[in-house]
C-alpha atoms as a PDB file:
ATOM      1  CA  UNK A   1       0.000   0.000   0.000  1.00  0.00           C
ATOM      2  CA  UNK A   2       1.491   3.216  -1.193  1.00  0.00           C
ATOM      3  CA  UNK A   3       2.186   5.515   2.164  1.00  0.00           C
ATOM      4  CA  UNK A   4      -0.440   8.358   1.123  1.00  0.00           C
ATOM      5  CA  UNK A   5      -3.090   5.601   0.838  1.00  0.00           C
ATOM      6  CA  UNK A   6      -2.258   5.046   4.148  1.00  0.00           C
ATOM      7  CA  UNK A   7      -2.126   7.888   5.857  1.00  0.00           C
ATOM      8  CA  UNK A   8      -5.800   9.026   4.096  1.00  0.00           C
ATOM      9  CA  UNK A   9      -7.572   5.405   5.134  1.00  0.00           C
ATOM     10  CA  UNK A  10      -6.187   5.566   8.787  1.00  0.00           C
ATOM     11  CA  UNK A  11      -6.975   9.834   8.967  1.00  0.00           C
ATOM     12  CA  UNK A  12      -3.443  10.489   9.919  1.00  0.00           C
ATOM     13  CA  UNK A  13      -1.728  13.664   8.828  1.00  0.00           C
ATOM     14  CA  UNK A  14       1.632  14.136   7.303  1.00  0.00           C
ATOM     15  CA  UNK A  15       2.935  16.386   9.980  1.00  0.00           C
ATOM     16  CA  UNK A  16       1.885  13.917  12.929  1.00  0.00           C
ATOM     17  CA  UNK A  17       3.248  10.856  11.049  1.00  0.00           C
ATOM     18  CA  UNK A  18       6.668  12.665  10.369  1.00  0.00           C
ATOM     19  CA  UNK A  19       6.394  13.617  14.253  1.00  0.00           C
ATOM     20  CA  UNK A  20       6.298   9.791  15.049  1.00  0.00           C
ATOM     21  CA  UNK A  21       8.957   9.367  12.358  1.00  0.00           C
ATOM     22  CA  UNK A  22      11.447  11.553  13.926  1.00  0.00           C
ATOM     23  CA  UNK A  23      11.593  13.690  10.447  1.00  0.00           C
ATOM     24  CA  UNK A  24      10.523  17.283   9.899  1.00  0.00           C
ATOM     25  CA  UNK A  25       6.932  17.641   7.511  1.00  0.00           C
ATOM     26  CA  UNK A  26       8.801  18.943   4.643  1.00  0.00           C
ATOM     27  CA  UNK A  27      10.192  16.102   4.407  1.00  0.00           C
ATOM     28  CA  UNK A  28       7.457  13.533   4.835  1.00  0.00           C
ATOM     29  CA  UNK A  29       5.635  15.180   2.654  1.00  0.00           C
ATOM     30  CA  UNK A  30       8.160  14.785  -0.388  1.00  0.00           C
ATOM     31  CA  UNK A  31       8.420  11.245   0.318  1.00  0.00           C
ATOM     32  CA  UNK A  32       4.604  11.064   0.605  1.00  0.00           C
ATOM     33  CA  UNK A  33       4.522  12.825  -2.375  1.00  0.00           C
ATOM     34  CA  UNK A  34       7.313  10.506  -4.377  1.00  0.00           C
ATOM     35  CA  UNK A  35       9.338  13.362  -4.978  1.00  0.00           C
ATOM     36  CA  UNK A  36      12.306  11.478  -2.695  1.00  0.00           C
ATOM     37  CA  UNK A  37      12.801   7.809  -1.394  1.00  0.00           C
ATOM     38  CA  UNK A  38      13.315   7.649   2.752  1.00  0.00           C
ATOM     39  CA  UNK A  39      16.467   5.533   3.426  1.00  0.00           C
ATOM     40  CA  UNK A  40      16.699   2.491   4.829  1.00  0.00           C
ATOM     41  CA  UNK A  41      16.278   3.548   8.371  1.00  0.00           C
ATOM     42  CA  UNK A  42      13.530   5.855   7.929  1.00  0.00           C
ATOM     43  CA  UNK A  43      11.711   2.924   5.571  1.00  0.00           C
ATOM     44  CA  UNK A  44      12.053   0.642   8.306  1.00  0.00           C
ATOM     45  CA  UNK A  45      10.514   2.818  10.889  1.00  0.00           C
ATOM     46  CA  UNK A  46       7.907   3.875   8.053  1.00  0.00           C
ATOM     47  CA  UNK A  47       7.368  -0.281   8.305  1.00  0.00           C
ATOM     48  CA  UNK A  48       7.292  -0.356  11.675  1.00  0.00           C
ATOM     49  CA  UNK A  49       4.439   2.372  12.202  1.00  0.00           C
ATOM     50  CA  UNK A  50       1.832   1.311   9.957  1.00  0.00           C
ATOM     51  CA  UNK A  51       2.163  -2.352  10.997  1.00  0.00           C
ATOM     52  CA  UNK A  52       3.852  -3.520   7.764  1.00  0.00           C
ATOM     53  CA  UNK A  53       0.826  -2.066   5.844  1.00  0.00           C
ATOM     54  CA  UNK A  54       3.374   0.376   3.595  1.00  0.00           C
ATOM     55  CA  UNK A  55       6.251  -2.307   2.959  1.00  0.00           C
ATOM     56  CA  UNK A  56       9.545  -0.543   1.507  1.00  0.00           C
ATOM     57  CA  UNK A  57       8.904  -2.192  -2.071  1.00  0.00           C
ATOM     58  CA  UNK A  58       5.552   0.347  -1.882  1.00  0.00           C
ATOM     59  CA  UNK A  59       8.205   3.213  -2.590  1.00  0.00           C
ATOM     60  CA  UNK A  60       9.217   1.455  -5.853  1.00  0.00           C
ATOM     61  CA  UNK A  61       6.912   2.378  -8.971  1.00  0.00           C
ATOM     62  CA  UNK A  62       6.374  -1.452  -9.777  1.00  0.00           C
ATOM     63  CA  UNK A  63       2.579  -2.444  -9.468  1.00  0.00           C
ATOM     64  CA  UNK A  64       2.877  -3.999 -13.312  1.00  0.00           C
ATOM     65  CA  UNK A  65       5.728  -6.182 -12.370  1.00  0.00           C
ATOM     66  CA  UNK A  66       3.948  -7.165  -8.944  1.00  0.00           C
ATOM     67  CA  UNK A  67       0.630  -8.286 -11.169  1.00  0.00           C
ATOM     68  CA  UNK A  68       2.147 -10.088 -13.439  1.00  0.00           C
ATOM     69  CA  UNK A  69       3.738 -12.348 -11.291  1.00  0.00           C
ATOM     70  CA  UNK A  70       0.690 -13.557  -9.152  1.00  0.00           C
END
């Protein structure tokens, strides 16, 4: 599930997730936005908080590939 899906379905806002995060808004909000990738860390605390709902392969443009092979 992409990471803005999430946020939207569960009603949590950018600026409160980035709080929980330990990153500023700006920043959450270009990786919401798929402007940046988080690293590794960040992805695995991104993981973490929505209960392995937004996996780090969710930050990858590959839904085609992902599809297919099912």
């Amino acid at each position: 599930m992409r990471l803005q899906t999430y946020l939207e379905v569960e009603k949590i806002s950018i600026a409160g997730f980035a709080r929980a995060c330990g990153v500023g808004r700006r920043t959450m909000h270009r990786i919401v936005l798929g402007v940046c990738l988080p690293r590794r860390a960040l992805m695995m605390r991104i993981y973490e908080l929505t209960h392995g709902a937004v996996t780090p392969n969710d930050f990858y443009e590959l839904p085609e590939l992902a599809q297919e092979a099912a």
